[in-house]
N, C-alpha and C. Protein backbone atom coordinates (compact mmCIF):
# COMPACT_ATOMS: atom_id res chain seq x y z
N UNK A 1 -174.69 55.56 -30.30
CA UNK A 1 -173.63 54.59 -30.07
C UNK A 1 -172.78 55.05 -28.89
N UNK A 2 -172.63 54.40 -28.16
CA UNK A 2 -171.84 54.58 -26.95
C UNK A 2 -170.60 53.77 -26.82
N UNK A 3 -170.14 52.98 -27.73
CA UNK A 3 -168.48 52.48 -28.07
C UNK A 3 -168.38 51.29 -27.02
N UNK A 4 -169.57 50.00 -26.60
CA UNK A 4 -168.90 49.43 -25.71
C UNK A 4 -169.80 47.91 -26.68
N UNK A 5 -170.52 48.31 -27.59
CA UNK A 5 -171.58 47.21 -27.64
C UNK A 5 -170.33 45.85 -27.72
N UNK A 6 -169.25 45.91 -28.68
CA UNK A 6 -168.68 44.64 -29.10
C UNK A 6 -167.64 44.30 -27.51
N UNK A 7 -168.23 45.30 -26.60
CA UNK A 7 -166.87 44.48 -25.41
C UNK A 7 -167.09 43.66 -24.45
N UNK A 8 -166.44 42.45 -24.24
CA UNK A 8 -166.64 41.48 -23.61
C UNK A 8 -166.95 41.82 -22.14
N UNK A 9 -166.14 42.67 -21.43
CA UNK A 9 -165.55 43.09 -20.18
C UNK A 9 -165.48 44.47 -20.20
N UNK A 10 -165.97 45.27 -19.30
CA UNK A 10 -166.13 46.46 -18.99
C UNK A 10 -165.92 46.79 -17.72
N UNK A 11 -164.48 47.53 -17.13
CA UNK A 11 -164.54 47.38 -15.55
C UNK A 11 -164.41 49.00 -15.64
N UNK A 12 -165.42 49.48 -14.74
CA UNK A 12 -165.61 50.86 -14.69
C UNK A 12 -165.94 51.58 -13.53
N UNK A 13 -165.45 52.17 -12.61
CA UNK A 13 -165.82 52.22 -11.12
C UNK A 13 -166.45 53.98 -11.65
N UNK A 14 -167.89 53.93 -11.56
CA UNK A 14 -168.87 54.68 -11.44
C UNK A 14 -169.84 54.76 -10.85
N UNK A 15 -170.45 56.41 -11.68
CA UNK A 15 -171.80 56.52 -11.12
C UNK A 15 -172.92 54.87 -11.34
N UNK A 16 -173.51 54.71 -10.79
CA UNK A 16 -174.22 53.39 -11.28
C UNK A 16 -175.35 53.80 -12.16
N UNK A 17 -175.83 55.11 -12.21
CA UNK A 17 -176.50 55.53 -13.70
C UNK A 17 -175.91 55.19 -15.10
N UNK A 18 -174.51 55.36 -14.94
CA UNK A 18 -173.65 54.92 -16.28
C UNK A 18 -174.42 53.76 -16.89
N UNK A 19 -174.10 52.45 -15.67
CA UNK A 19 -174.52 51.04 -16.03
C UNK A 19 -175.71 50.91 -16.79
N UNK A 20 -177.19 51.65 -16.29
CA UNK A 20 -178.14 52.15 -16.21
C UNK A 20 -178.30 52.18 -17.66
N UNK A 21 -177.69 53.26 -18.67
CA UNK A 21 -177.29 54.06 -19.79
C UNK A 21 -176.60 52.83 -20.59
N UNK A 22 -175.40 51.96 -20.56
CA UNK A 22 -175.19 50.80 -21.19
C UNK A 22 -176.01 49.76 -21.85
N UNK A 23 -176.74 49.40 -20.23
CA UNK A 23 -177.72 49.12 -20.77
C UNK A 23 -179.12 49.33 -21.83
N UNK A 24 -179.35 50.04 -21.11
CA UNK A 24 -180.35 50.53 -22.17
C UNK A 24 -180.37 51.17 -23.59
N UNK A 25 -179.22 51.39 -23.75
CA UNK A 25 -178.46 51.33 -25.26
C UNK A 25 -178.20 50.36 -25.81
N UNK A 26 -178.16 49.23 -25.03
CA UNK A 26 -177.97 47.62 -25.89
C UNK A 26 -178.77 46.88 -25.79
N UNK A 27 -179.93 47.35 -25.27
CA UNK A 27 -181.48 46.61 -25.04
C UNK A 27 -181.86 46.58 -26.51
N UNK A 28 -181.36 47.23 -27.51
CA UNK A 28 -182.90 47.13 -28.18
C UNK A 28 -181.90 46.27 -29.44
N UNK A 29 -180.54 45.16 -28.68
CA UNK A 29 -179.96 44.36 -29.82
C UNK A 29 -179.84 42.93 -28.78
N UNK A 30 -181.16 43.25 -27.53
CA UNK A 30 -181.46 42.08 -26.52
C UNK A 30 -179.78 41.70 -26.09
N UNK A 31 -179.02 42.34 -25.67
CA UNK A 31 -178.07 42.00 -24.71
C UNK A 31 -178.34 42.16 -23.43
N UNK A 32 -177.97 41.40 -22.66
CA UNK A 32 -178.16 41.36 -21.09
C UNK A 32 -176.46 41.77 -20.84
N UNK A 33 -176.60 41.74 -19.65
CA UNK A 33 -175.46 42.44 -19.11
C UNK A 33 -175.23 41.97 -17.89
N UNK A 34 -174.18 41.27 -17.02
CA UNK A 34 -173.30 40.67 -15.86
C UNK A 34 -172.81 41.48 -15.07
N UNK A 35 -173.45 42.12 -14.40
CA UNK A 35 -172.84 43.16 -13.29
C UNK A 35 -171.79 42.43 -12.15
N UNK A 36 -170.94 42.59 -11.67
CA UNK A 36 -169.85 41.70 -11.02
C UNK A 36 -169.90 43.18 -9.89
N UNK A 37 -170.44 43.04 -8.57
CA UNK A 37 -170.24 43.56 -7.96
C UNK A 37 -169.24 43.33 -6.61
N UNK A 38 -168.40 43.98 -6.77
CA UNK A 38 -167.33 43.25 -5.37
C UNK A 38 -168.47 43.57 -3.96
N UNK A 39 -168.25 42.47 -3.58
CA UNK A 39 -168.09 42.98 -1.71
C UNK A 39 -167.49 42.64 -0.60
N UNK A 40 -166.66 43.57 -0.49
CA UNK A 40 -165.99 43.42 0.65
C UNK A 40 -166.49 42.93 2.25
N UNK A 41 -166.21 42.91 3.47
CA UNK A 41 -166.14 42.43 4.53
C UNK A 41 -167.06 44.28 5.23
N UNK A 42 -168.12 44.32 5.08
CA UNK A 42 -168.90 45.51 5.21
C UNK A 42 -167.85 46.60 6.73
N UNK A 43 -167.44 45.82 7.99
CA UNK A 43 -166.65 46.89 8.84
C UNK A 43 -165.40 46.78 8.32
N UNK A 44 -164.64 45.54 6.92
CA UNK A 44 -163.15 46.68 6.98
C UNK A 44 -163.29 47.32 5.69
N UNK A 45 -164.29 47.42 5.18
CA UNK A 45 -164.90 48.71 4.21
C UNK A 45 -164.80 50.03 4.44
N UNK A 46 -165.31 49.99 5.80
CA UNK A 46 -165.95 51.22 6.55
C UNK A 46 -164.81 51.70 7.06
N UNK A 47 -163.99 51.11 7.87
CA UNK A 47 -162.73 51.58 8.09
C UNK A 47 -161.54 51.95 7.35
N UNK A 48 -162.18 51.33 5.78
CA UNK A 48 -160.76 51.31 4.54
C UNK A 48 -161.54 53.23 3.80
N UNK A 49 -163.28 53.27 4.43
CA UNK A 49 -163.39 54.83 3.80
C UNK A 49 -163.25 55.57 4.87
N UNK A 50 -163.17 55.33 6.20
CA UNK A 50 -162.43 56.30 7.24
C UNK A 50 -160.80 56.91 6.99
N UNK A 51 -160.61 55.94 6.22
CA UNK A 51 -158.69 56.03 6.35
C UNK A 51 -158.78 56.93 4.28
N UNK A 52 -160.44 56.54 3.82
CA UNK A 52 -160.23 57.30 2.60
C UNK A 52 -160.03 58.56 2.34
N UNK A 53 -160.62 59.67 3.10
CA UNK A 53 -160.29 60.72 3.39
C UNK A 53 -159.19 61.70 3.35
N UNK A 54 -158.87 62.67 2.75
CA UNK A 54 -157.58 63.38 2.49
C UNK A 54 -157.18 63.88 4.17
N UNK A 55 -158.21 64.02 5.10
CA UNK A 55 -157.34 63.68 6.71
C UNK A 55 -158.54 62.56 7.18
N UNK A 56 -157.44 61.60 7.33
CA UNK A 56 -158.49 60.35 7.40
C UNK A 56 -159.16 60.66 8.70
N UNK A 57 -160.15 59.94 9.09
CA UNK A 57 -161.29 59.75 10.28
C UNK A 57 -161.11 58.70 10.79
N UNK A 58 -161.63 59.51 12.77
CA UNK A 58 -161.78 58.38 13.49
C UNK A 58 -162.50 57.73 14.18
N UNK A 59 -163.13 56.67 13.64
CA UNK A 59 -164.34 56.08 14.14
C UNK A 59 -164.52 55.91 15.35
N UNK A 60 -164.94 56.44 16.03
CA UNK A 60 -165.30 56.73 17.86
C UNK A 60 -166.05 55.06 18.16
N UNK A 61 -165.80 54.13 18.90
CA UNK A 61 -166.45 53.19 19.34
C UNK A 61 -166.65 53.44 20.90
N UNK A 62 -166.84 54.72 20.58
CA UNK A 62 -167.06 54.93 22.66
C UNK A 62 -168.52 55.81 22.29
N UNK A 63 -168.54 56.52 20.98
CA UNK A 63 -169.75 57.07 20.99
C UNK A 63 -171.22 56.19 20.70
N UNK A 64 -172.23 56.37 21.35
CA UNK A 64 -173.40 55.35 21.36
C UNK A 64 -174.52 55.54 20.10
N UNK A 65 -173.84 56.85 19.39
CA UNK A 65 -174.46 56.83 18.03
C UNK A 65 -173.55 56.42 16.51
N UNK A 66 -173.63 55.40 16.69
CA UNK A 66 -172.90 54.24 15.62
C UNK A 66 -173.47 54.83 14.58
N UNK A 67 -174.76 55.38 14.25
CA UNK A 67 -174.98 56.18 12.81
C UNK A 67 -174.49 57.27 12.52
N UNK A 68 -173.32 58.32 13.40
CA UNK A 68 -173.38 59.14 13.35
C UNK A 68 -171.71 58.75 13.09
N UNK A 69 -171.55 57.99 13.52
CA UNK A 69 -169.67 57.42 13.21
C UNK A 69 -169.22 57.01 12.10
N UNK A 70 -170.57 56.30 11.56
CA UNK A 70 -170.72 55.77 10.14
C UNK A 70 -170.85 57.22 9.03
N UNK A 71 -171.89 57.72 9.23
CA UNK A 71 -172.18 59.11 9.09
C UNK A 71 -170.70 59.59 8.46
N UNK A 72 -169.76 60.06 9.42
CA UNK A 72 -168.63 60.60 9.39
C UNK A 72 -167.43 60.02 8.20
N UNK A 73 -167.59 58.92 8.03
CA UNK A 73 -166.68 58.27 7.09
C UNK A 73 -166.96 57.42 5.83
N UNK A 74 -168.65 57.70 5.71
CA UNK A 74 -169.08 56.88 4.36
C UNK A 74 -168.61 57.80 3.63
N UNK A 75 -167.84 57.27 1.95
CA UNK A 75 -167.20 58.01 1.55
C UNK A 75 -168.05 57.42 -0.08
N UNK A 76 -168.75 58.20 -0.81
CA UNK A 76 -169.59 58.03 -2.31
C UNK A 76 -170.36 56.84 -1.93
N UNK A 77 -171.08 56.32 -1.23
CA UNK A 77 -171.56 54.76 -0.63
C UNK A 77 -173.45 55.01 -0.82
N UNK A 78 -173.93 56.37 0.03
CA UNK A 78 -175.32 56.94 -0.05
C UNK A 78 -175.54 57.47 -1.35
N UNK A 79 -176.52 57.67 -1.47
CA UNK A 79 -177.58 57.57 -2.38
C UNK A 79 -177.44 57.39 -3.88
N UNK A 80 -177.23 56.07 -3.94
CA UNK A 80 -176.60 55.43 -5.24
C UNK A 80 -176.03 55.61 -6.22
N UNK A 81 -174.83 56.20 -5.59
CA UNK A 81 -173.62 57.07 -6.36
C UNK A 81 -172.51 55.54 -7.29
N UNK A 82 -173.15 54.65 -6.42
CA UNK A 82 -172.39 53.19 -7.30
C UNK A 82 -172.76 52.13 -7.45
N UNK A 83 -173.90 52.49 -6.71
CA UNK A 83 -174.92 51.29 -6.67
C UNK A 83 -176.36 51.40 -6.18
N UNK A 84 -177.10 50.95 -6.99
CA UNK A 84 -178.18 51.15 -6.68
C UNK A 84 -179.37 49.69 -6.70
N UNK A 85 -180.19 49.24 -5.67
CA UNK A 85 -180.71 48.51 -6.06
C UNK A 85 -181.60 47.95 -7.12
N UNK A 86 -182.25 49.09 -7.40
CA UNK A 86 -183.24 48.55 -8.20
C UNK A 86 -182.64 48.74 -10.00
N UNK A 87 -180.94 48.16 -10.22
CA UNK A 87 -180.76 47.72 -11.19
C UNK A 87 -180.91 46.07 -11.43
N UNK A 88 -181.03 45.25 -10.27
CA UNK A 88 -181.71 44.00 -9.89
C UNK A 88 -182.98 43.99 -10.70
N UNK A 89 -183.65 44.91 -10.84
CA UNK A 89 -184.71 44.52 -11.63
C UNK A 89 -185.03 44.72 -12.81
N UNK A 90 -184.14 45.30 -13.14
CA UNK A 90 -183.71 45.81 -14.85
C UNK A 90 -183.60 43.90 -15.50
N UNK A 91 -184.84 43.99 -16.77
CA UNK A 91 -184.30 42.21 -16.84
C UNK A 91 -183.18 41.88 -17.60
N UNK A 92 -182.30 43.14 -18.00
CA UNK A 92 -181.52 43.03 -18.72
C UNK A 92 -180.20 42.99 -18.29
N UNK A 93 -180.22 42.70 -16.92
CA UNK A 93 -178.95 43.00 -16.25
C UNK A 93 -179.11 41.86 -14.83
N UNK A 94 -177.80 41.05 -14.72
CA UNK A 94 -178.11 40.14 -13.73
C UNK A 94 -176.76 40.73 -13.04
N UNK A 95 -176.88 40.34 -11.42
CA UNK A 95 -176.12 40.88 -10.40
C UNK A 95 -175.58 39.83 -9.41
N UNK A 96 -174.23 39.71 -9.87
CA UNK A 96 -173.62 38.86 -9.08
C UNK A 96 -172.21 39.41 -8.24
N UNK A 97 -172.03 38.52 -6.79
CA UNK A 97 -171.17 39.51 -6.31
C UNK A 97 -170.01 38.58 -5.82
N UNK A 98 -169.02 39.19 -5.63
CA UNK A 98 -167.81 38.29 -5.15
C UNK A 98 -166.77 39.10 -4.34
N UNK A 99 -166.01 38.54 -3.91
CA UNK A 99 -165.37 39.35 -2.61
C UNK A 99 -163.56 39.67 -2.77
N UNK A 100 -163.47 40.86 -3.50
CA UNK A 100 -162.52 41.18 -3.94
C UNK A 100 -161.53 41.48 -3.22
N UNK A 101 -161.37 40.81 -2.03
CA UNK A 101 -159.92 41.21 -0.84
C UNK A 101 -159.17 40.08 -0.72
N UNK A 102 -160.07 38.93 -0.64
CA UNK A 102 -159.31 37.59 -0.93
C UNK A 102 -157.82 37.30 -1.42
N UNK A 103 -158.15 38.01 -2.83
CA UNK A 103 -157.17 37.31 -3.88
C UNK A 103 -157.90 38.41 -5.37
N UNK A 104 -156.81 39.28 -5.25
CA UNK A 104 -157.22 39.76 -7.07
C UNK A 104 -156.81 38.74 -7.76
N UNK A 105 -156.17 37.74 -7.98
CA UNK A 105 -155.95 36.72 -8.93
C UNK A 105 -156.64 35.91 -8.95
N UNK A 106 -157.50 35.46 -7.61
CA UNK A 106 -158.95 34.32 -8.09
C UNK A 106 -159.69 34.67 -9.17
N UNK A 107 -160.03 36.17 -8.72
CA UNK A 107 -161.12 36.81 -9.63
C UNK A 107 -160.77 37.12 -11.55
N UNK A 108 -159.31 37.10 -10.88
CA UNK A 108 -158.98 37.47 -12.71
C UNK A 108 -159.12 36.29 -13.28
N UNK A 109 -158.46 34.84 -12.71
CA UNK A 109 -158.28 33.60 -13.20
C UNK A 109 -159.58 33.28 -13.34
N UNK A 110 -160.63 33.53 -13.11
CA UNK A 110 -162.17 33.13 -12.93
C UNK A 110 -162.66 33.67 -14.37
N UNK A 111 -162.14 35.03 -14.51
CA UNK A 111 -162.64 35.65 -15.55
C UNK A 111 -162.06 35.66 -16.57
N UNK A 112 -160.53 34.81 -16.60
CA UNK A 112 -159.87 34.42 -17.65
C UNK A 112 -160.56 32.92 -18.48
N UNK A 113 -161.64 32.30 -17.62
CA UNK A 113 -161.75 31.13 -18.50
C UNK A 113 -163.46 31.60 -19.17
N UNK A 114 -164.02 32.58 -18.88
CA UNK A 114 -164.64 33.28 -19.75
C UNK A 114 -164.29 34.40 -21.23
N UNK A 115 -163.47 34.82 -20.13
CA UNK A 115 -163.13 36.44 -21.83
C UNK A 115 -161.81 35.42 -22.66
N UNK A 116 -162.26 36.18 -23.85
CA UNK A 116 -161.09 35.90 -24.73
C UNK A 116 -159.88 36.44 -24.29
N UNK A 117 -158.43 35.72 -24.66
CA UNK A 117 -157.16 36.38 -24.46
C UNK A 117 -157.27 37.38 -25.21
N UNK A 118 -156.08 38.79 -24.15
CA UNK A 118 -155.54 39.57 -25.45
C UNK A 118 -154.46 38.90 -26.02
N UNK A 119 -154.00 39.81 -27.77
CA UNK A 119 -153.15 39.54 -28.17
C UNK A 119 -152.25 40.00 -27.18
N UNK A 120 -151.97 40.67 -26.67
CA UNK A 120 -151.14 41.21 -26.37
C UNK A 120 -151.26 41.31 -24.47
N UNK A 121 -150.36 40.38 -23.77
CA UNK A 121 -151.06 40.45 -22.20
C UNK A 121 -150.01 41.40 -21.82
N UNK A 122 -150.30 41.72 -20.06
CA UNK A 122 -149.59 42.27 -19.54
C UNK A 122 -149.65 41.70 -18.21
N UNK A 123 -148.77 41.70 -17.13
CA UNK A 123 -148.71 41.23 -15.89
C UNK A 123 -149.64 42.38 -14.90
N UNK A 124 -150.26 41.76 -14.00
CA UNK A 124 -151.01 42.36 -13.20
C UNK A 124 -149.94 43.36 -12.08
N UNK A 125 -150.70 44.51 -12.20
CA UNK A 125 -149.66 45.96 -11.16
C UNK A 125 -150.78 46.34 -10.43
N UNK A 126 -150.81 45.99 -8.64
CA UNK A 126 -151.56 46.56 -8.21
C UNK A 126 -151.57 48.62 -8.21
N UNK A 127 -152.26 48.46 -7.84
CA UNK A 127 -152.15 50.03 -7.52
C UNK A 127 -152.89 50.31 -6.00
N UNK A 128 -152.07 51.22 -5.16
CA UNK A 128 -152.45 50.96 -4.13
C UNK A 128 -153.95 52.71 -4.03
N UNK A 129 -155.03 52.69 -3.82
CA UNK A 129 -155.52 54.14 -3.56
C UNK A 129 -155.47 54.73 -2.21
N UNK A 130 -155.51 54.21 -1.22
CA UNK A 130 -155.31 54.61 0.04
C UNK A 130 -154.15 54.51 0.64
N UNK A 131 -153.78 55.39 1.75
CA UNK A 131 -152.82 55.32 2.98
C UNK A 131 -152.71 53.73 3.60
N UNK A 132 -151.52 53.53 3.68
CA UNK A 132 -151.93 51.91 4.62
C UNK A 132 -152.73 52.41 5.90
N UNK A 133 -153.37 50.98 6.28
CA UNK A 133 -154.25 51.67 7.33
C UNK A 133 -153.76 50.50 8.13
N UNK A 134 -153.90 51.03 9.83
CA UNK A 134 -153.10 50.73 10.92
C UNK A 134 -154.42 49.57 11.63
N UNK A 135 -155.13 48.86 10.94
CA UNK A 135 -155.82 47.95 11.69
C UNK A 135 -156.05 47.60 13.11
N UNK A 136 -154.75 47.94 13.56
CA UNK A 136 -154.41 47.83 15.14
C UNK A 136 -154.81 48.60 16.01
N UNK A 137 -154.78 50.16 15.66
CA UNK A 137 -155.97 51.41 15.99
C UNK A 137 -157.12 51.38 15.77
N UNK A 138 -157.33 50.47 15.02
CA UNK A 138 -158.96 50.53 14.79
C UNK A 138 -159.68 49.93 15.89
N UNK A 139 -160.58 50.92 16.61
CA UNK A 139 -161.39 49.98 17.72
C UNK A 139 -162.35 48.98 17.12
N UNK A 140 -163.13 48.71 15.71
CA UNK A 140 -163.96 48.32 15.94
C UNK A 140 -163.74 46.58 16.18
N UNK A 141 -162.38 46.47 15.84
CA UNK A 141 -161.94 44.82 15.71
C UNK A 141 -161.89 44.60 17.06
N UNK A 142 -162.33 45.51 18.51
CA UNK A 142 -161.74 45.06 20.06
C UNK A 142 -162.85 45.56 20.43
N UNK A 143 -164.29 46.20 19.78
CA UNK A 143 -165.50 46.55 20.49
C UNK A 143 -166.24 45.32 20.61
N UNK A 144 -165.80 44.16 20.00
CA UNK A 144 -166.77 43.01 20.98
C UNK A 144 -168.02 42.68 19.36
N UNK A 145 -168.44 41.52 19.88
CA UNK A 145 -169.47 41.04 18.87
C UNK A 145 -170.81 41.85 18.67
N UNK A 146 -170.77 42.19 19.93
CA UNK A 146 -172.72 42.69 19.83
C UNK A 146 -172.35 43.89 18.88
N UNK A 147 -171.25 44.86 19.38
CA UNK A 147 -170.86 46.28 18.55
C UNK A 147 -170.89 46.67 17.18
N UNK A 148 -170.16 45.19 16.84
CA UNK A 148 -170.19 44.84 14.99
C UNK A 148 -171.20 44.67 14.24
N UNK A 149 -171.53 43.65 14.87
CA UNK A 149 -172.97 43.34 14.79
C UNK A 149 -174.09 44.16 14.35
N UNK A 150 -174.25 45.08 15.81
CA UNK A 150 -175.18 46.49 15.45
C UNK A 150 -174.41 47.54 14.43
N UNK A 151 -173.43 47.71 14.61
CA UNK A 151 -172.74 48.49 13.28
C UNK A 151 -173.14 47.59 11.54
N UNK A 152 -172.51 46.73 11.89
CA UNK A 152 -173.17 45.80 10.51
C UNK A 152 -174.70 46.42 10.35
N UNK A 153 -175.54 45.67 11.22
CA UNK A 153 -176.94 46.40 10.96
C UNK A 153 -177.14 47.54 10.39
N UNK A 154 -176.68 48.43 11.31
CA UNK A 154 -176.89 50.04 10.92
C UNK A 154 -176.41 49.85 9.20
N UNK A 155 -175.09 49.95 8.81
CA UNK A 155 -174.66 49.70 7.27
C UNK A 155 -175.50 49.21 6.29
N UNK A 156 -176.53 48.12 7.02
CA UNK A 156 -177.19 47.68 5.86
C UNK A 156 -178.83 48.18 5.65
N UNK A 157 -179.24 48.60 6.95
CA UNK A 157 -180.07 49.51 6.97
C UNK A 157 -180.17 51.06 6.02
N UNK A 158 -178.92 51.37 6.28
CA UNK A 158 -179.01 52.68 5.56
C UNK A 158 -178.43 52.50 4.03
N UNK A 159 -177.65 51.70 3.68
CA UNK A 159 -177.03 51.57 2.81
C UNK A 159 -178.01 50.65 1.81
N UNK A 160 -178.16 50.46 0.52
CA UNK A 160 -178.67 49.14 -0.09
C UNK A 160 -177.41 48.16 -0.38
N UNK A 161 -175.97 49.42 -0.52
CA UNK A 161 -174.67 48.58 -1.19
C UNK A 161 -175.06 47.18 -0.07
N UNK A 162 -174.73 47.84 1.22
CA UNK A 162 -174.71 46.72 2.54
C UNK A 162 -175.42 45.02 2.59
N UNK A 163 -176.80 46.02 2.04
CA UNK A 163 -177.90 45.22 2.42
C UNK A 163 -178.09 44.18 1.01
N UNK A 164 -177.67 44.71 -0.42
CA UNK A 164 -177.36 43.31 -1.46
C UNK A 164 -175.82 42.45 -0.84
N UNK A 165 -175.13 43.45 -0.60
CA UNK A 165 -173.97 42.19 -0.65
C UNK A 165 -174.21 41.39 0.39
N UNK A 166 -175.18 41.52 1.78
CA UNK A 166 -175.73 40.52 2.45
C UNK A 166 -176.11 39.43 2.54
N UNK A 167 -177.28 40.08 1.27
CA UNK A 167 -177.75 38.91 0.36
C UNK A 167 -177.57 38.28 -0.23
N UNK A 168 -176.33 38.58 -1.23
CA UNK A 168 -175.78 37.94 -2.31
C UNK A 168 -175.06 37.30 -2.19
N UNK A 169 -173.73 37.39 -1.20
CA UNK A 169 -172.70 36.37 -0.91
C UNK A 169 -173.24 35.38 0.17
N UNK A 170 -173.15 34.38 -0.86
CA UNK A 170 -173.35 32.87 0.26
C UNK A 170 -174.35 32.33 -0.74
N UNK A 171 -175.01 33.31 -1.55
CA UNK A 171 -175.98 32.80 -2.31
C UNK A 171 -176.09 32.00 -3.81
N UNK A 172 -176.70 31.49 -4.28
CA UNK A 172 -176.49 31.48 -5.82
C UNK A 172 -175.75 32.70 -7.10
N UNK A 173 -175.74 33.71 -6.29
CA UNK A 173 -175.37 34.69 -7.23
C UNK A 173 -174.30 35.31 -6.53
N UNK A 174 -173.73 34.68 -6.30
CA UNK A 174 -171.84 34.96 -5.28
C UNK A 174 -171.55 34.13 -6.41
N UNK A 175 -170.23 34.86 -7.44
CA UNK A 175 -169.09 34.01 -8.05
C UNK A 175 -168.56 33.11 -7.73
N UNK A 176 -168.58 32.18 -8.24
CA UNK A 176 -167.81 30.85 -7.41
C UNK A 176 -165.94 30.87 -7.01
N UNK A 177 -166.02 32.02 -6.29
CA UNK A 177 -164.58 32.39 -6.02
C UNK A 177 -164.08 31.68 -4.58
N UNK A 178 -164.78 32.50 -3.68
CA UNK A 178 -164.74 32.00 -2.34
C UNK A 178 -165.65 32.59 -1.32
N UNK A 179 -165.76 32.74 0.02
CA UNK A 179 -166.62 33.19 0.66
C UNK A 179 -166.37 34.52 1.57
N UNK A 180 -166.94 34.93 2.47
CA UNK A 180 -166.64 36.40 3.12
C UNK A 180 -167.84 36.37 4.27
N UNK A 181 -167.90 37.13 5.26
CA UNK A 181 -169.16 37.72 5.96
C UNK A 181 -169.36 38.78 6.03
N UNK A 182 -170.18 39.50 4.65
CA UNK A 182 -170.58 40.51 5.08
C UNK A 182 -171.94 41.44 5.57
């Protein structure tokens, strides 16, 4: 017993083996499982784990190895420390994604006309985890289209996080919240 079978909602920012382990502990009472994966806007990701850093990083857009800039500031993103693709094929688990910068209140109000109320509510308190970050220093918003572009690429090349939320938003399996490009 792993203490989650009767819960509606499970928000848990982990290893993605955890999920892995949920599942397959509630397979054999045929529950499927709704993975809600956020995705963000893939370059102000990259720049929100440059600034994650206890001395944040600075993404060089003058250097011509964009993997090596990326390199420098992916922060738990490689080798499926939170995500991994091939839980897509687990049939017990479906993967849908939505774009959590928008509006934390779309997403809650979305998921309020699914879960039951608590008895007992409370008002939403963000919590902030990072340093504000100075957007305005950031070169990659003034390196031009082609730059992003190939940076985007690179992200989804190396990454799978990159390369589902690619896929997923815009698609049938994007929450019906709102839209993003990532």
């Amino acid at each position: 017993e792993i203490g989650v079978e009767n819960c509606d909602y499970i928000a848990q920012e982990a290893d993605s083996k955890r999920w892995q382990h949920i599942v397959d502990a509630s397979s054999s009472q045929n529950q499927k499982m709704e993975l809600h994966v956020p995705c963000r806007d893939s370059l102000d990701h990259l720049m929100s784990q440059c600034n994650g850093w206890d001395t944040p990083k600075k993404f060089d857009c003058l250097d011509p190895n964009v993997e090596r800039q990326i390199d420098k500031c992916a922060l738990n993103i490689n080798s499926g420390f939170r995500f991994r693709e091939d839980l897509a094929t687990n049939p017990n688990i479906e993967l849908k994604c939505f774009d959590p910068m928008n509006s934390p209140a779309k997403y809650r109000d979305y998921m309020g006309t699914i879960l039951q109320k608590k008895r007992v509510e409370n008002d939403y308190f963000h919590r902030e985890t990072n340093e504000y970050r100075h957007p305005d220093f950031e070169c990659i918003w003034s390196a031009g289209g082609e730059y992003q572009f190939r940076t985007r690429q690179v992200l989804r090349k190396k990454f799978e996080y990159y390369q589902f939320c690619h896929e997923c938003m815009g698609s049938e399996n994007e929450l019906p919240l709102f839209g993003n490009n990532v």
